[in-house]
N, C-alpha and C. Protein backbone atom coordinates (compact mmCIF):
# COMPACT_ATOMS: atom_id res chain seq x y z
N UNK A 1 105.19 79.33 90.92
CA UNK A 1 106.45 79.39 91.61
C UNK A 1 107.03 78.00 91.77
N UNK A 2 106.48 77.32 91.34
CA UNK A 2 106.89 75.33 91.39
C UNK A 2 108.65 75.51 90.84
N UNK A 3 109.27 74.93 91.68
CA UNK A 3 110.28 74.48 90.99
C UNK A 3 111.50 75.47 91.80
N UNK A 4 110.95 76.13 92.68
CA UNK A 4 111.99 77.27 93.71
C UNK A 4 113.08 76.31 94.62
N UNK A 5 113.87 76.32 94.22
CA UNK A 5 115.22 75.30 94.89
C UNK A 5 115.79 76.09 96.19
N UNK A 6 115.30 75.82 97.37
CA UNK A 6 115.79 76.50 98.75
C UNK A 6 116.95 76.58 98.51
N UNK A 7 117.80 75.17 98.52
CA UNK A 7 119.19 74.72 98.16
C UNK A 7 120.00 76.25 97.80
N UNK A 8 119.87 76.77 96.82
CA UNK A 8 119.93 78.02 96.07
C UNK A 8 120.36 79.18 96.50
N UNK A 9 119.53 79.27 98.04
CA UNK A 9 119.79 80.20 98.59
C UNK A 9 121.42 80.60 99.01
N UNK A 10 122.14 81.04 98.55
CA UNK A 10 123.37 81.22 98.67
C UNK A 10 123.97 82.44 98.57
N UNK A 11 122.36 83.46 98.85
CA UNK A 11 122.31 84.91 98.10
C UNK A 11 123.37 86.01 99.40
N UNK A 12 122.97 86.95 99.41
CA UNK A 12 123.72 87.69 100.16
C UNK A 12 122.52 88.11 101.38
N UNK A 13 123.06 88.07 102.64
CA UNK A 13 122.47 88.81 103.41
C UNK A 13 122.04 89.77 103.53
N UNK A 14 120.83 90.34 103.74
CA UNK A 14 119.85 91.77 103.59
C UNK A 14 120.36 92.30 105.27
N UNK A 15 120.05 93.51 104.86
CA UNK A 15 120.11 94.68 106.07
C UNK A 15 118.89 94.84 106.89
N UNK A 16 117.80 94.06 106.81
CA UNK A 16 116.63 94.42 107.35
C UNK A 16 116.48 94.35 109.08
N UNK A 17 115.90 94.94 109.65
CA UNK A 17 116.44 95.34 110.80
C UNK A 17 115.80 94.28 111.58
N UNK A 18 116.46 93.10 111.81
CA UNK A 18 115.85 91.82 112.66
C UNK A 18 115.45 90.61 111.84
N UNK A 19 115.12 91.75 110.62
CA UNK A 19 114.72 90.25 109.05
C UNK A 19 115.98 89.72 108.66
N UNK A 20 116.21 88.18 108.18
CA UNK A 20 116.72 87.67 107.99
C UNK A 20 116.42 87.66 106.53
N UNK A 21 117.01 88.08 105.25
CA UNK A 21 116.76 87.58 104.03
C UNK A 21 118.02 87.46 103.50
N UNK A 22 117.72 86.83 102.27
CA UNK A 22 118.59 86.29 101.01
C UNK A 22 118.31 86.90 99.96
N UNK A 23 118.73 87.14 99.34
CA UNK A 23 118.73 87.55 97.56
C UNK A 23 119.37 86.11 96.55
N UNK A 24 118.55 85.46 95.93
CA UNK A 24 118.74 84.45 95.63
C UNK A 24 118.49 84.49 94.12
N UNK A 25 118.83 83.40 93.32
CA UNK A 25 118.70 83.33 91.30
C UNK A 25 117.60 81.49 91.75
N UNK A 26 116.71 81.36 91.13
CA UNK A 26 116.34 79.99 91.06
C UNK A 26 115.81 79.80 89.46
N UNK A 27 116.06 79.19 88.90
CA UNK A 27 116.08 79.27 87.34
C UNK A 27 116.15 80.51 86.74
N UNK A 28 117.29 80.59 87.02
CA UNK A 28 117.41 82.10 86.37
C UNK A 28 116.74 83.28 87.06
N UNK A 29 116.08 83.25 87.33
CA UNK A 29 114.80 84.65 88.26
C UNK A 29 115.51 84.65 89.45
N UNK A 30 115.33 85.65 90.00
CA UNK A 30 115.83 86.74 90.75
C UNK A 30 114.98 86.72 92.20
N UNK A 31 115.00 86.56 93.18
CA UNK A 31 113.82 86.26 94.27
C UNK A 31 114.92 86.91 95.41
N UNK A 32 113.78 87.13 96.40
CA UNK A 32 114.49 87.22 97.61
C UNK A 32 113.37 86.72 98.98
N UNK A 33 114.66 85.87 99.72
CA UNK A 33 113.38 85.24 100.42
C UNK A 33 113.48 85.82 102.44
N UNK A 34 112.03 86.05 102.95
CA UNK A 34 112.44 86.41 104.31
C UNK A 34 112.43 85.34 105.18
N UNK A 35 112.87 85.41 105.75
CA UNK A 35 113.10 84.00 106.88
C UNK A 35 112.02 84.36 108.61
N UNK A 36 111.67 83.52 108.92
CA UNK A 36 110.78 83.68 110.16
C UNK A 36 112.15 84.34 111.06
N UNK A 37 111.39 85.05 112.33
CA UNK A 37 112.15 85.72 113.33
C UNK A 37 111.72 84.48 114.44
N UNK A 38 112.59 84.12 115.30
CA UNK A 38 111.89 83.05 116.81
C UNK A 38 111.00 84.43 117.21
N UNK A 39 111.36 85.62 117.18
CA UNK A 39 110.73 86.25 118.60
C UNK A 39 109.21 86.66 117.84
N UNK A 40 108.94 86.44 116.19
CA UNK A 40 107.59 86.72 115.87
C UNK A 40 106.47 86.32 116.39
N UNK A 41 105.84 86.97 116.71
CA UNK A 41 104.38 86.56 117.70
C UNK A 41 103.10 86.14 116.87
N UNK A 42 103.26 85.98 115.51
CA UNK A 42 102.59 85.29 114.78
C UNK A 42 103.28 85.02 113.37
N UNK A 43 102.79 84.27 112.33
CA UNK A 43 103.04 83.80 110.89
C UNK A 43 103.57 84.59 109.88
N UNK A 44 105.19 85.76 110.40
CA UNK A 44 104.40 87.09 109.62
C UNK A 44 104.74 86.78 107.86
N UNK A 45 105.64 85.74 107.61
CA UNK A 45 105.57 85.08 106.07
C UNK A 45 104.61 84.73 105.83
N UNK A 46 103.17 84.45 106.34
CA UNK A 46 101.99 84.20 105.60
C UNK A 46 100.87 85.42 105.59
N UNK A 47 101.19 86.19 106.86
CA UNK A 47 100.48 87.15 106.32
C UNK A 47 100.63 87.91 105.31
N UNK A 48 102.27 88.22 104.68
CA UNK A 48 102.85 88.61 103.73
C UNK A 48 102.41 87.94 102.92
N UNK A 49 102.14 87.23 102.65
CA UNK A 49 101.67 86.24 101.33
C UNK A 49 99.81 86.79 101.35
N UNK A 50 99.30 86.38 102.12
CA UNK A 50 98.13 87.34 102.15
C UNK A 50 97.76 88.65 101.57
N UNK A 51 98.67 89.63 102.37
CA UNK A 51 98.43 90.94 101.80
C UNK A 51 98.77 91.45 100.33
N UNK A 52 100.38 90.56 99.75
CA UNK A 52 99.80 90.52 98.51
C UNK A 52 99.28 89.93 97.83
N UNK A 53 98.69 89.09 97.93
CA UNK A 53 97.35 88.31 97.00
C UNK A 53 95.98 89.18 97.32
N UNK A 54 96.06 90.00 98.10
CA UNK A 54 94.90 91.04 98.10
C UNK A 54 95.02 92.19 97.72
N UNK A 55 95.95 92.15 97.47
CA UNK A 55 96.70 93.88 96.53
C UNK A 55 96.47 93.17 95.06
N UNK A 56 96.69 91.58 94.76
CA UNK A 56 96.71 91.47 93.41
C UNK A 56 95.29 91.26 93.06
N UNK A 57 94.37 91.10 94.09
CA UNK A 57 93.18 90.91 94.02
C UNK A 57 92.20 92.32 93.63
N UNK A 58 93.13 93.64 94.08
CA UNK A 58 92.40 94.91 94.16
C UNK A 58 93.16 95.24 92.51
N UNK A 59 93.76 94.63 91.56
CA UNK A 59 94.01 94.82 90.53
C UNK A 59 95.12 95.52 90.92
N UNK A 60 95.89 95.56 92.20
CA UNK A 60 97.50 96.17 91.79
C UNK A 60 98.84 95.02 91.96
N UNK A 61 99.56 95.88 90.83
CA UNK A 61 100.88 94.97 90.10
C UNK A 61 101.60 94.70 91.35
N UNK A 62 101.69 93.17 91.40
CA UNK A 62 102.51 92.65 93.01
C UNK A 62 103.07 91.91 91.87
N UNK A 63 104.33 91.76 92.03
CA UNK A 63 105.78 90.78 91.86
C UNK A 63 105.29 89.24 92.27
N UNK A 64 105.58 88.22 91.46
CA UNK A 64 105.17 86.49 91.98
C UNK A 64 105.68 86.42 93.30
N UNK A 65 104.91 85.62 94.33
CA UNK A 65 105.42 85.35 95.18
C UNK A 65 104.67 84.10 96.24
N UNK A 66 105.36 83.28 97.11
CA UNK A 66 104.94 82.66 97.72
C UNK A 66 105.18 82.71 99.05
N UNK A 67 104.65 81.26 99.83
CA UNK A 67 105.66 81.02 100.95
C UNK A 67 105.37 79.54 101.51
N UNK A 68 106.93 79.92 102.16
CA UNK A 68 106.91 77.72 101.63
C UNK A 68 107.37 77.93 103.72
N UNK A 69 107.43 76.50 104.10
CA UNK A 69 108.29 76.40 105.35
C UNK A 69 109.01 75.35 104.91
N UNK A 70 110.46 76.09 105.85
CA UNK A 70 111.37 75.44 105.57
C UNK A 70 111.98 74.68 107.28
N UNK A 71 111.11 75.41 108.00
CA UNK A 71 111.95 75.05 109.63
C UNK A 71 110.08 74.84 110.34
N UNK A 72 110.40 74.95 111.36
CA UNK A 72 108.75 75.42 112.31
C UNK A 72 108.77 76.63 112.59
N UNK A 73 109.26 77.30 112.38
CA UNK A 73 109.54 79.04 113.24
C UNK A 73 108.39 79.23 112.40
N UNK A 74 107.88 79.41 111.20
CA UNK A 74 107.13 80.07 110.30
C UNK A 74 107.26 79.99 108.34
N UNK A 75 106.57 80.73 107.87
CA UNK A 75 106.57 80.31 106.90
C UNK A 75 108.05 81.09 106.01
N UNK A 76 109.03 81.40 105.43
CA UNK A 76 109.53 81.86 104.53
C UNK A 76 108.55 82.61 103.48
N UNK A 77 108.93 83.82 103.35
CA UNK A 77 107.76 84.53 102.49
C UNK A 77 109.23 84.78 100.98
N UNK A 78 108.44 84.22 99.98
CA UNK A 78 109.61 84.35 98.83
C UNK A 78 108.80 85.61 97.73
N UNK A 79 109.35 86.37 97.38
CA UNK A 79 108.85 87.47 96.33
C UNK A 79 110.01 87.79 95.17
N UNK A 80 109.31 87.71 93.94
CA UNK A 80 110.39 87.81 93.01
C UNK A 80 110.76 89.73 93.35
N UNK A 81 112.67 89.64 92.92
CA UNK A 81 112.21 90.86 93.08
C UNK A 81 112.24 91.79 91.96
N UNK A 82 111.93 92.37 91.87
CA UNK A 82 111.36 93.43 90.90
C UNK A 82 111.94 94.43 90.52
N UNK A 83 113.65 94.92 90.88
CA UNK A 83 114.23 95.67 90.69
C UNK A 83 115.30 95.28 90.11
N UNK A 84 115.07 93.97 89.40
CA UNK A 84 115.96 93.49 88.59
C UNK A 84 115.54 92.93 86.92
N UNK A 85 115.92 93.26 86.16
CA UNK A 85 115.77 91.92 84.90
C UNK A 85 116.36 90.79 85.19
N UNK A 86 115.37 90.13 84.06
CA UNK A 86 116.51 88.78 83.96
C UNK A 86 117.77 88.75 83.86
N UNK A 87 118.27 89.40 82.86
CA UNK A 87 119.87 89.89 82.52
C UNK A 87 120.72 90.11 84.01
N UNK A 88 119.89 90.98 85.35
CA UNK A 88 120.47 90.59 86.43
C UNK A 88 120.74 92.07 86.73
N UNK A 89 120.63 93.08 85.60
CA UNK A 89 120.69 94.34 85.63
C UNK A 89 119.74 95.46 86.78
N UNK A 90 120.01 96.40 87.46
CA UNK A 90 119.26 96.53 88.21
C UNK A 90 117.96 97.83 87.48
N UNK A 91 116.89 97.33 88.25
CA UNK A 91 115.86 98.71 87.39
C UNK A 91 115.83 99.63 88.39
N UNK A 92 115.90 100.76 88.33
CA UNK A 92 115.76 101.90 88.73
C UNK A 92 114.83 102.23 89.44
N UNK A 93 114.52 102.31 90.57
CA UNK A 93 113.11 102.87 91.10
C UNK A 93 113.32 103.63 92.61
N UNK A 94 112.41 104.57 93.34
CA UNK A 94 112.44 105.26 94.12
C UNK A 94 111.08 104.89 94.84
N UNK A 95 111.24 104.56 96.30
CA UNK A 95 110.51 104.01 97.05
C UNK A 95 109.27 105.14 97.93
N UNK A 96 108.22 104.75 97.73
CA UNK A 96 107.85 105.95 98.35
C UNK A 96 108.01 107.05 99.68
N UNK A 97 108.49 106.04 100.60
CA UNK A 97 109.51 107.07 101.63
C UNK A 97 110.40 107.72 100.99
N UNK A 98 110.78 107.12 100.20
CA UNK A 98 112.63 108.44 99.62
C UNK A 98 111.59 109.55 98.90
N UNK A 99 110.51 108.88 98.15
CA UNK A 99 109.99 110.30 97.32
C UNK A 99 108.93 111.38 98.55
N UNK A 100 108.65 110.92 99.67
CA UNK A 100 107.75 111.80 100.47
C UNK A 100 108.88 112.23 101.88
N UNK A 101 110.30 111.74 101.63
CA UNK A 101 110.73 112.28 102.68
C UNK A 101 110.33 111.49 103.91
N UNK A 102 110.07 110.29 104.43
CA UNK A 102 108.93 110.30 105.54
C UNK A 102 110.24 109.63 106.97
N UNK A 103 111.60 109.07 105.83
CA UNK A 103 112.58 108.89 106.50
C UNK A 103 112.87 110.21 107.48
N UNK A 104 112.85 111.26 106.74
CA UNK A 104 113.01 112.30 107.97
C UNK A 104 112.53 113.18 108.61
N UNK A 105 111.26 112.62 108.83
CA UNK A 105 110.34 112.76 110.21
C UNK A 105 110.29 112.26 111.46
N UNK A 106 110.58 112.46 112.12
CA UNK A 106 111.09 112.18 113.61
C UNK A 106 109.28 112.12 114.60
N UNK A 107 108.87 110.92 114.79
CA UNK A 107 107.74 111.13 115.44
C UNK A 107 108.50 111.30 117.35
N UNK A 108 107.58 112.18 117.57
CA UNK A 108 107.55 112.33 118.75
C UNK A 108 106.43 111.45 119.67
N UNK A 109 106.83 111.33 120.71
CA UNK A 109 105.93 110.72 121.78
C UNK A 109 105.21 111.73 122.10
N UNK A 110 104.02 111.49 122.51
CA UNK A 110 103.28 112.35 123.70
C UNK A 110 103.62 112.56 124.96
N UNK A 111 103.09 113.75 125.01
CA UNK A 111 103.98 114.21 126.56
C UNK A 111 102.87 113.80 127.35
C-alpha cells in the first residue's frame, strides 16, 4: 500500500452511521478510507486492520488494506474497495444482509 497520498482524499462522503469515510482514487486504485470517531472507546481502525489480516490469514479473499494515522483520535483504516475496477466501473455484488433479509428483522428487547 506504499505510496497512498492522504492529500487525495477529496472523495465523497459515506453514509455510515457516525463513520466518517471517503471514497478516494490514489494511483489510480480506488480505496475508501474510515476516519477515527472522538467518542471511540478504543483503536477501532486497527482492529479493522487486524480482523482482516486474520480473515486473510484463514485463506479468505480480503481487498488490500491498511491503516495509517493521520490525527491522534486513532488510526484511519484504508481498504481498497472492491466493488469497483480500475476503469472505475462499478462490480455488481449483493451483501449478505440484502441476500438473508436480516435488514428486516426487528430485534426485540426482553421483557
Amino acid at each position: 500500500m506504499s505510496g497512498f497520498d492522504c492529500c487525495s482524499l477529496q472523495g465523497r462522503h459515506s453514509a455510515g452511521p457516525g463513520q466518517r469515510q471517503v471514497s478516494s482514487t490514489s494511483m489510480g486504485i480506488f480505496w475508501i478510507a474510515k476516519f477515527p470517531r472522538i467518542k471511540d472507546r478504543f483503536d477501532v481502525g486497527a482492529w479493522e486492520l487486524v480482523i482482516a489480516k486474520l480473515a486473510e490469514r484463514g485463506d479468505i479473499r480480503v481487498p488490500a488494506c491498511d491503516a495509517r494515522t493521520f490525527t491522534g483520535a486513532g488510526h484511519t483504516f484504508l481498504v481498497r474497495r472492491f466493488d469497483r475496477r480500475e476503469s472505475g466501473k462499478r462490480v455488481h455484488f449483493a451483501s449478505a444482509m440484502t441476500l438473508t433479509a436480516i435488514w428486516m428483522v426487528r430485534v426485540r428487547p426482553a421483557e
